[in-house]
PDB file of N, CA and C in Angstrom:
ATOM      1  N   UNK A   1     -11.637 -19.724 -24.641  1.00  0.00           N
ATOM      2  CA  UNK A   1     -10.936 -18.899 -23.667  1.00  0.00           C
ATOM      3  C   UNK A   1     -11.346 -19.308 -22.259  1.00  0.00           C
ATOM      4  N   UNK A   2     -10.547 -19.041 -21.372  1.00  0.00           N
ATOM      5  CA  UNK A   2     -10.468 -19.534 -19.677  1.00  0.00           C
ATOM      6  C   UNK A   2     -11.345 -17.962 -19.043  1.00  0.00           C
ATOM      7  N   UNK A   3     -12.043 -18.528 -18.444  1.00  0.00           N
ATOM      8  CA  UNK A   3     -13.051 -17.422 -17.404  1.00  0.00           C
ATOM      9  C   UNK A   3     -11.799 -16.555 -16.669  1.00  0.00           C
ATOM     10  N   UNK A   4     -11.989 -15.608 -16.674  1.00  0.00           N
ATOM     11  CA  UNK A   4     -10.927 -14.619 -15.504  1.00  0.00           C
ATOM     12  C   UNK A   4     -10.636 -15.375 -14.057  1.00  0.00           C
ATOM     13  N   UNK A   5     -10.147 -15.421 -13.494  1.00  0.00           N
ATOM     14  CA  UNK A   5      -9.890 -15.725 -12.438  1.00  0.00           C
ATOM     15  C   UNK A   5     -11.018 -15.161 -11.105  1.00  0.00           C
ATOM     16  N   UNK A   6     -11.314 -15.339 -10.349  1.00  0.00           N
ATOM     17  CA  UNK A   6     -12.638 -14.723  -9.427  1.00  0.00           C
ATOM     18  C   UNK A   6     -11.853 -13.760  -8.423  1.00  0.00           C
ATOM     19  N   UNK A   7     -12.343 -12.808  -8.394  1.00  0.00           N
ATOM     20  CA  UNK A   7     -11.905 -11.556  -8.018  1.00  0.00           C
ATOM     21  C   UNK A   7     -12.061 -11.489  -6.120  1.00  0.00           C
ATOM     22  N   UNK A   8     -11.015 -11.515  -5.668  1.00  0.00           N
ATOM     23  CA  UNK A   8     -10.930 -11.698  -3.881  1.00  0.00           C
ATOM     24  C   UNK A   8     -11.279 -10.477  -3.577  1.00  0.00           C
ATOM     25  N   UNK A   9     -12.004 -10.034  -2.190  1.00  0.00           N
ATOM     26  CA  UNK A   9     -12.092  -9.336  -1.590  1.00  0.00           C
ATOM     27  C   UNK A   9     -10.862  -9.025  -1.034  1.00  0.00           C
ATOM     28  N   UNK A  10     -10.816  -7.590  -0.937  1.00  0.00           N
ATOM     29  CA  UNK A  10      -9.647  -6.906  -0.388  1.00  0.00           C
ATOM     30  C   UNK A  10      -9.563  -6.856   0.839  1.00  0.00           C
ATOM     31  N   UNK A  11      -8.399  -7.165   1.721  1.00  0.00           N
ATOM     32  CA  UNK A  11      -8.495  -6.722   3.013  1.00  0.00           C
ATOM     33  C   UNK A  11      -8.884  -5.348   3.301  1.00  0.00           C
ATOM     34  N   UNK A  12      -9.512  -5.593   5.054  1.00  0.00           N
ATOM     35  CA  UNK A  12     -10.102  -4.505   5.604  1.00  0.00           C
ATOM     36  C   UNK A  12      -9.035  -3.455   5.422  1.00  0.00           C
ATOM     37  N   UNK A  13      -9.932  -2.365   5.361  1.00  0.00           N
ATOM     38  CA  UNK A  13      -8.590  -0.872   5.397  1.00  0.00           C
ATOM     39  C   UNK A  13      -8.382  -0.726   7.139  1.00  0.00           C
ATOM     40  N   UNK A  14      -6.819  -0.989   7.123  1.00  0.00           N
ATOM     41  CA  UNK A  14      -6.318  -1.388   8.780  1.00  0.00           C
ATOM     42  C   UNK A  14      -5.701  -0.692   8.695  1.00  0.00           C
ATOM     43  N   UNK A  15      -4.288  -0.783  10.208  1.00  0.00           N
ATOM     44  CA  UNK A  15      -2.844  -0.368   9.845  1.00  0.00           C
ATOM     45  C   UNK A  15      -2.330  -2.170   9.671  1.00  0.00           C
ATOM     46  N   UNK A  16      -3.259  -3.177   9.665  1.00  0.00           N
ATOM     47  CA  UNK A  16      -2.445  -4.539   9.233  1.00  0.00           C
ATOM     48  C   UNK A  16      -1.683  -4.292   7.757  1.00  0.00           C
ATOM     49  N   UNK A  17      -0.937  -5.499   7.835  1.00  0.00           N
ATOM     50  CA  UNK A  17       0.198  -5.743   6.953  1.00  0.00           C
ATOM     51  C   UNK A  17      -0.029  -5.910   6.004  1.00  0.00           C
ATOM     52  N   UNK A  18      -1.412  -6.872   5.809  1.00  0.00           N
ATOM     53  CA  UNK A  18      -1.804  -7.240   4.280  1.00  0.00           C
ATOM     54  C   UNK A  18      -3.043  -5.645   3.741  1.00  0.00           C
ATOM     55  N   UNK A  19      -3.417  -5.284   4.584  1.00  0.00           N
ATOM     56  CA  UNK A  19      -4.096  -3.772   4.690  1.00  0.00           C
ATOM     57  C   UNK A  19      -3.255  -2.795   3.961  1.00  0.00           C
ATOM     58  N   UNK A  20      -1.933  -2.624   4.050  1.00  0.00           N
ATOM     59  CA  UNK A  20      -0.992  -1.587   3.784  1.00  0.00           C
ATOM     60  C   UNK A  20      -0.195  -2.299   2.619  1.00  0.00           C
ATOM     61  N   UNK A  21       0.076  -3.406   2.247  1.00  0.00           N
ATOM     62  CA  UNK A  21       0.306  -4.075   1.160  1.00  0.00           C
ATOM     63  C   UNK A  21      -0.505  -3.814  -0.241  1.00  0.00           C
ATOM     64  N   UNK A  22      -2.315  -4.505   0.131  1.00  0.00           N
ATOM     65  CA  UNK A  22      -2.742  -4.362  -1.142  1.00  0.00           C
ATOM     66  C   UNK A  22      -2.803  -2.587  -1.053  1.00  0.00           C
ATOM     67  N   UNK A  23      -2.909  -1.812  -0.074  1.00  0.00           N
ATOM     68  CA  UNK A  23      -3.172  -0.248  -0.885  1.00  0.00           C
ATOM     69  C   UNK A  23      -1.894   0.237  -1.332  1.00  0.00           C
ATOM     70  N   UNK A  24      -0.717  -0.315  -1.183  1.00  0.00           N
ATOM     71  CA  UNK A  24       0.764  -0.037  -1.679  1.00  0.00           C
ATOM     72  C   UNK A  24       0.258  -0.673  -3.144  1.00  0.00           C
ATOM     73  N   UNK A  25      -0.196  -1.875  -3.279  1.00  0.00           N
ATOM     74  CA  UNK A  25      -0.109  -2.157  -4.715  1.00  0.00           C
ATOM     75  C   UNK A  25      -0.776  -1.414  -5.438  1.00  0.00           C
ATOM     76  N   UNK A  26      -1.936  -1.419  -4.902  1.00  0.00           N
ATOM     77  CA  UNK A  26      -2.978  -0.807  -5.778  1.00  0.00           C
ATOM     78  C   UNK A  26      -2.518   0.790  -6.000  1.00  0.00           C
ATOM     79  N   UNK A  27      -1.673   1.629  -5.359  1.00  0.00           N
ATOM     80  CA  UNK A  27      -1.571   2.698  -5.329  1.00  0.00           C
ATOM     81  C   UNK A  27      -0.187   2.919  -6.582  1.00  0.00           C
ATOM     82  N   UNK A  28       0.730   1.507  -6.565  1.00  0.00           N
ATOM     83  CA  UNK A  28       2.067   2.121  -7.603  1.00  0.00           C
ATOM     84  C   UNK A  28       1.253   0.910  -8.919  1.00  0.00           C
ATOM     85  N   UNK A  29      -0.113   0.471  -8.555  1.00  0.00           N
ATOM     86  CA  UNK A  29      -0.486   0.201 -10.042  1.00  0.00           C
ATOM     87  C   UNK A  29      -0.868   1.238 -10.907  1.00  0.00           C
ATOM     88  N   UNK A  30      -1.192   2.098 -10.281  1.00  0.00           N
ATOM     89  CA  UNK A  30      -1.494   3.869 -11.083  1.00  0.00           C
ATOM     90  C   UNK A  30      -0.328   4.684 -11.382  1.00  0.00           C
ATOM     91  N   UNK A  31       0.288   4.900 -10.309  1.00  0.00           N
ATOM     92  CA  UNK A  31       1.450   5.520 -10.053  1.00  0.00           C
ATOM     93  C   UNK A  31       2.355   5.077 -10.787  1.00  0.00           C
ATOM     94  N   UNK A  32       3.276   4.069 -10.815  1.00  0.00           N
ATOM     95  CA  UNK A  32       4.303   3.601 -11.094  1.00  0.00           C
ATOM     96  C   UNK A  32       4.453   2.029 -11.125  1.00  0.00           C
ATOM     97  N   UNK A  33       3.471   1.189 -12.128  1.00  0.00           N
ATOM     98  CA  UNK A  33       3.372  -0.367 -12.117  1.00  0.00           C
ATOM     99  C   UNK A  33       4.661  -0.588 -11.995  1.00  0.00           C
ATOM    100  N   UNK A  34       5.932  -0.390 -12.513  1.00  0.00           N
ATOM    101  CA  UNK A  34       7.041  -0.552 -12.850  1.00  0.00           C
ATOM    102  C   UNK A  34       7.779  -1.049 -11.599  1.00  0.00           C
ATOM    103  N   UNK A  35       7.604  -0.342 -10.141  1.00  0.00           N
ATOM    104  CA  UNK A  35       7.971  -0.680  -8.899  1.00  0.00           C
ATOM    105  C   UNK A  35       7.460  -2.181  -8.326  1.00  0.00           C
ATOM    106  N   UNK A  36       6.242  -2.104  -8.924  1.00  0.00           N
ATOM    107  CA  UNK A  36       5.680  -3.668  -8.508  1.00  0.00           C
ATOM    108  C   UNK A  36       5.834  -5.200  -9.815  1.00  0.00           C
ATOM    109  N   UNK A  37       6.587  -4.554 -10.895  1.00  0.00           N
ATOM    110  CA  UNK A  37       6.752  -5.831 -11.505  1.00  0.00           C
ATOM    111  C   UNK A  37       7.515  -6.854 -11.196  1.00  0.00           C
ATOM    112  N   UNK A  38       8.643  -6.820 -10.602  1.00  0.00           N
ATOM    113  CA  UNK A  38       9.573  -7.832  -9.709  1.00  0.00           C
ATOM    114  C   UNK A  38       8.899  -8.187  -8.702  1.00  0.00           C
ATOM    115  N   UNK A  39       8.277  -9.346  -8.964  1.00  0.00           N
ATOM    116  CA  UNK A  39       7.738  -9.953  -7.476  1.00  0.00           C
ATOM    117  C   UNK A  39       8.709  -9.845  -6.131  1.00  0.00           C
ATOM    118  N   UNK A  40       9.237 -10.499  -6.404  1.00  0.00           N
ATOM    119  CA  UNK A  40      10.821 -10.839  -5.208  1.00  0.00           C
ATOM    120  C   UNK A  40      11.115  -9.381  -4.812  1.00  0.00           C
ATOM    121  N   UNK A  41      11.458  -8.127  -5.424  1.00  0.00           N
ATOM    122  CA  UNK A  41      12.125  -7.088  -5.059  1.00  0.00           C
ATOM    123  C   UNK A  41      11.094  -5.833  -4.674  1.00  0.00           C
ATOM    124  N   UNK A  42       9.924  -6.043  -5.338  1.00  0.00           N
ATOM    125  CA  UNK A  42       8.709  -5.713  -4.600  1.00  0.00           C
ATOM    126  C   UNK A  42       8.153  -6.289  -3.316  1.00  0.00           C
ATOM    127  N   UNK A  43       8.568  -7.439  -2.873  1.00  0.00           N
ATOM    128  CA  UNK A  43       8.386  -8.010  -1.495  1.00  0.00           C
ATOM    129  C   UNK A  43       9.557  -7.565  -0.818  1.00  0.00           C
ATOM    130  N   UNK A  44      10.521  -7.454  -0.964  1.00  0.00           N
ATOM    131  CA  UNK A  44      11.069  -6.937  -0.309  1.00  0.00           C
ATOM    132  C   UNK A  44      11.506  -5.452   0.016  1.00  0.00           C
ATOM    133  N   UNK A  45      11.198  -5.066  -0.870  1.00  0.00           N
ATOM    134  CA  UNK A  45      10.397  -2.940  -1.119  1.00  0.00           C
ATOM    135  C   UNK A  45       9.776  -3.436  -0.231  1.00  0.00           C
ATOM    136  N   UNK A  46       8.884  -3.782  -0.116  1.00  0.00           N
ATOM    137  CA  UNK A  46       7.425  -3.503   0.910  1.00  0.00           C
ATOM    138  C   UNK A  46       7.941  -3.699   2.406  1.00  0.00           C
ATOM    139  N   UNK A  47       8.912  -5.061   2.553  1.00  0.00           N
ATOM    140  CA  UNK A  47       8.948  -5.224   4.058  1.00  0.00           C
ATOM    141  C   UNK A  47      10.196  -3.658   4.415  1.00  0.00           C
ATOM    142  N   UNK A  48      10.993  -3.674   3.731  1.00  0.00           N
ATOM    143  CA  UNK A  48      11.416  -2.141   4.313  1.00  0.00           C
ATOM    144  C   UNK A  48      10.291  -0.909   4.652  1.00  0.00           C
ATOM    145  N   UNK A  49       9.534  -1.071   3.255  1.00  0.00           N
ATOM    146  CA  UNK A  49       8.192   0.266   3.730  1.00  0.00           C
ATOM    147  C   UNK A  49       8.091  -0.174   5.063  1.00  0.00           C
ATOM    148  N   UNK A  50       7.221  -1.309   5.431  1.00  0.00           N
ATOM    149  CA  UNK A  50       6.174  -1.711   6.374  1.00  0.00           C
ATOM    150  C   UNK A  50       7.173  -1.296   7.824  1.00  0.00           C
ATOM    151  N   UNK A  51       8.617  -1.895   7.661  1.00  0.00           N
ATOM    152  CA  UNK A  51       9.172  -1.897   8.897  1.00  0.00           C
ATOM    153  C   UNK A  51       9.499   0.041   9.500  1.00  0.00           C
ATOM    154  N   UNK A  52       9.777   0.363   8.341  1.00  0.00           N
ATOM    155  CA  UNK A  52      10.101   1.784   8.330  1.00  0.00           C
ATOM    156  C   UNK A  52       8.437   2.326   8.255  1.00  0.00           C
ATOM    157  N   UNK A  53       7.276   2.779   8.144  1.00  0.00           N
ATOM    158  CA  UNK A  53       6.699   3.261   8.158  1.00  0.00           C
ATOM    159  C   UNK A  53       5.006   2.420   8.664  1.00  0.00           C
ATOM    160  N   UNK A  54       5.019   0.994   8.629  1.00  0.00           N
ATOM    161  CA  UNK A  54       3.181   0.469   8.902  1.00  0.00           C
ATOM    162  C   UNK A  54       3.351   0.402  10.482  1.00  0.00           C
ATOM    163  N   UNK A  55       1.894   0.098  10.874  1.00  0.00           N
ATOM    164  CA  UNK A  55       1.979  -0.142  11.969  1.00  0.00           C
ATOM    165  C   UNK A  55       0.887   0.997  12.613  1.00  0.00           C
ATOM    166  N   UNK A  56       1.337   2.400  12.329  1.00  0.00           N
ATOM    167  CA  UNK A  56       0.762   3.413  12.534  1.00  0.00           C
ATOM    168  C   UNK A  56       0.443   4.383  12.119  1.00  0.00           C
ATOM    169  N   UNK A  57      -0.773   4.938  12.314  1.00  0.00           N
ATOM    170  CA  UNK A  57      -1.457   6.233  11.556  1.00  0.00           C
ATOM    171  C   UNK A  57      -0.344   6.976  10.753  1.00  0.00           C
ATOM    172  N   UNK A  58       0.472   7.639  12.137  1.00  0.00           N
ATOM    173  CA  UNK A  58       1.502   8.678  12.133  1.00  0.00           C
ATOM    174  C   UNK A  58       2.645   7.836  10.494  1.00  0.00           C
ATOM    175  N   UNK A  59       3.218   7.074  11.098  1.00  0.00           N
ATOM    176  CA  UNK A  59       4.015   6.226  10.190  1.00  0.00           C
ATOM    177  C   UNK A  59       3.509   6.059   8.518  1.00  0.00           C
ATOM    178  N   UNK A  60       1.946   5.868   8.807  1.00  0.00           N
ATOM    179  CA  UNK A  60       1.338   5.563   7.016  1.00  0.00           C
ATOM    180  C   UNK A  60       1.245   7.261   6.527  1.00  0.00           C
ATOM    181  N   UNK A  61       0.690   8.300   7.697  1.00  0.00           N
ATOM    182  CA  UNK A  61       0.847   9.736   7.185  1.00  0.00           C
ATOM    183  C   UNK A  61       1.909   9.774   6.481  1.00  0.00           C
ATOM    184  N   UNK A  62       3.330   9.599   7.071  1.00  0.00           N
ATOM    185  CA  UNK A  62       4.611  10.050   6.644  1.00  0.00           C
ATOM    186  C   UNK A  62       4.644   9.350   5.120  1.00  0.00           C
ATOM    187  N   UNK A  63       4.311   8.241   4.986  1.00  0.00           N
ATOM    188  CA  UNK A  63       4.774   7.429   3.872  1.00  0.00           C
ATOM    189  C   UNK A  63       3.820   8.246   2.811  1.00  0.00           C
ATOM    190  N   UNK A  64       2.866   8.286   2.930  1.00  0.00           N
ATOM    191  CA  UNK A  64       1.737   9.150   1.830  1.00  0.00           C
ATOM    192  C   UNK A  64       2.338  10.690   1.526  1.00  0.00           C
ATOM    193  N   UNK A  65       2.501  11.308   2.692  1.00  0.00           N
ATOM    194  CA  UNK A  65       3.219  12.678   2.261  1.00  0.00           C
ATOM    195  C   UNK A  65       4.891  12.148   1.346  1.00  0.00           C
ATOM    196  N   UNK A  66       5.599  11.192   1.755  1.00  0.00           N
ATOM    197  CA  UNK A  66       6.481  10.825   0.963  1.00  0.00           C
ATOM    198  C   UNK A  66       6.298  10.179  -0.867  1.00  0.00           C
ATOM    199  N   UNK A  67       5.312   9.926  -0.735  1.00  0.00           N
ATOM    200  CA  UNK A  67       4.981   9.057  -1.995  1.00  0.00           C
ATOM    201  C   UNK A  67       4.413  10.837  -2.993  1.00  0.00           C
ATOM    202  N   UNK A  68       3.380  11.300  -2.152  1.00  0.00           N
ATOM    203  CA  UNK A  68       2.920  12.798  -2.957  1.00  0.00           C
ATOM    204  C   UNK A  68       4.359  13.657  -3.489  1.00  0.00           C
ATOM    205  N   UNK A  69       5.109  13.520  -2.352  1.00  0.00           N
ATOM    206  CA  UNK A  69       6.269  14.661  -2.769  1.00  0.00           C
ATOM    207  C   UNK A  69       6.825  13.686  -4.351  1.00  0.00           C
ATOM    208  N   UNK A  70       7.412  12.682  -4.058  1.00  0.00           N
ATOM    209  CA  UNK A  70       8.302  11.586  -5.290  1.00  0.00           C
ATOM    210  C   UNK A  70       7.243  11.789  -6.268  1.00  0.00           C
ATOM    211  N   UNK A  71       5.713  11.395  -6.367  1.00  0.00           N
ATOM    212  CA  UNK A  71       4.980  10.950  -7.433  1.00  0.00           C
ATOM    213  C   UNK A  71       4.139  12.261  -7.745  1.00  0.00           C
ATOM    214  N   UNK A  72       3.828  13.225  -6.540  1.00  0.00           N
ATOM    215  CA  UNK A  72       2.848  14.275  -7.439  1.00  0.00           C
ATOM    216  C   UNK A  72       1.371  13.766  -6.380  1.00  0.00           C
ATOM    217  N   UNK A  73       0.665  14.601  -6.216  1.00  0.00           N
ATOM    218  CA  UNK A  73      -0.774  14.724  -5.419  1.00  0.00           C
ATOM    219  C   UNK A  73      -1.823  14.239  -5.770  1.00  0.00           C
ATOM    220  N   UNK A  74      -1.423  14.017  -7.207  1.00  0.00           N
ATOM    221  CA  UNK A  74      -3.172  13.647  -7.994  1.00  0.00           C
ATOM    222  C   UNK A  74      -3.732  12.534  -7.843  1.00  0.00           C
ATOM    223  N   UNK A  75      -2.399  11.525  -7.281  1.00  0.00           N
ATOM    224  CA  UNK A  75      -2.926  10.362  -6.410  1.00  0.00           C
ATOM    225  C   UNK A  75      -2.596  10.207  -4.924  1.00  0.00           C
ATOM    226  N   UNK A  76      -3.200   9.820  -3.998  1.00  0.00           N
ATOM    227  CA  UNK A  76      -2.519   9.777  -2.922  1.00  0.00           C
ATOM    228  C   UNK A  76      -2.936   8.331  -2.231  1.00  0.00           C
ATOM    229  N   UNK A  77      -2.317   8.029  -1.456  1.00  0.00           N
ATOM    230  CA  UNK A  77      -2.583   6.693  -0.685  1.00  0.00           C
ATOM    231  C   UNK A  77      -3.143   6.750   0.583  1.00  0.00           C
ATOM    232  N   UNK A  78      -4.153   5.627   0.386  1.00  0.00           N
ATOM    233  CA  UNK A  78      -5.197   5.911   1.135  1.00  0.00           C
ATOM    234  C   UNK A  78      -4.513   5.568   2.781  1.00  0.00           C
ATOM    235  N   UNK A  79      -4.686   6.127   3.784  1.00  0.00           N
ATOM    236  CA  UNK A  79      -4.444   6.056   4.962  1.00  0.00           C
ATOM    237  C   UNK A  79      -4.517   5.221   5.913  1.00  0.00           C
ATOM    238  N   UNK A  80      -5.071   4.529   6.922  1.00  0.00           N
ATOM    239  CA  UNK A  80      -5.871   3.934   7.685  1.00  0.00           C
ATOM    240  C   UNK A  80      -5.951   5.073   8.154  1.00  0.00           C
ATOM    241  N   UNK A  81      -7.607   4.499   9.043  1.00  0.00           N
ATOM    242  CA  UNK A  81      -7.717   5.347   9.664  1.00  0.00           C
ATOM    243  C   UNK A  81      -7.307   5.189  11.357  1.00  0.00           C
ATOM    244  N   UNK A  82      -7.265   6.008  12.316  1.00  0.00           N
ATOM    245  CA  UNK A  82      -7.111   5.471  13.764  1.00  0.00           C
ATOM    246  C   UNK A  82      -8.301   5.097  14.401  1.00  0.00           C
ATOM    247  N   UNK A  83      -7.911   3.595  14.733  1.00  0.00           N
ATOM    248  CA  UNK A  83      -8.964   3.116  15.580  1.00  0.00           C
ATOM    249  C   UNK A  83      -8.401   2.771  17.183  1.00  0.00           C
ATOM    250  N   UNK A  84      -9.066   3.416  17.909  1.00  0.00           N
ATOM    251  CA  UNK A  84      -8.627   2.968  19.545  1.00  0.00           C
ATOM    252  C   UNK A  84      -8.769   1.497  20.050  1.00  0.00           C
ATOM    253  N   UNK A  85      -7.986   1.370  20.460  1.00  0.00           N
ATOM    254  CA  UNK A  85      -8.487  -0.117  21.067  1.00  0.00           C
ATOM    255  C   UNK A  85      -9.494   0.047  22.122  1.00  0.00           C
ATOM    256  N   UNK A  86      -9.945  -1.075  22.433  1.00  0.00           N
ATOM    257  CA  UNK A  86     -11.025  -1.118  23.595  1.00  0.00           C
ATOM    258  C   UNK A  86     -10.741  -2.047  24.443  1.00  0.00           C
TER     259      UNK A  86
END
């Protein structure tokens, strides 16, 4: 048998793109794998999320209260948090 593949570190928890990506995956791998089995139509799910909701606190709030109402509370997606610039 072939060794597993070596396990990447996850991007930082941001409001970046690849930040709000892997916690989208990781969040409908519990939730609903079924949304993320189409590579192609899951990339393109995501760039609608991202354009409609990443970017910002406010924006990832909305998407998490949207995902609780559709899926139920017992999971929720993790946020970024707000960081100020300097």
């Amino acid at each position: 048998t072939t060794p597993p593949p070596p396990l990447t570190k996850p991007p930082a928890i941001s409001l970046g793109k690849p930040s709000l990506r892997h916690r989208l995956e990781s969040y409908y791998s519990l939730i609903s794998p079924d949304a993320i089995s189409d590579a192609e139509k899951w990339k393109a799910n995501f760039e609608i999320i991202h354009a409609k909701y990443g970017g910002t606190v406010e924006g990832e709030r909305r998407l998490s209260k949207k995902l609780a109402k559709k899926y139920g509370d017992r999971v929720r997606l993790l946020v970024a948090p707000y960081h100020p610039s300097s």
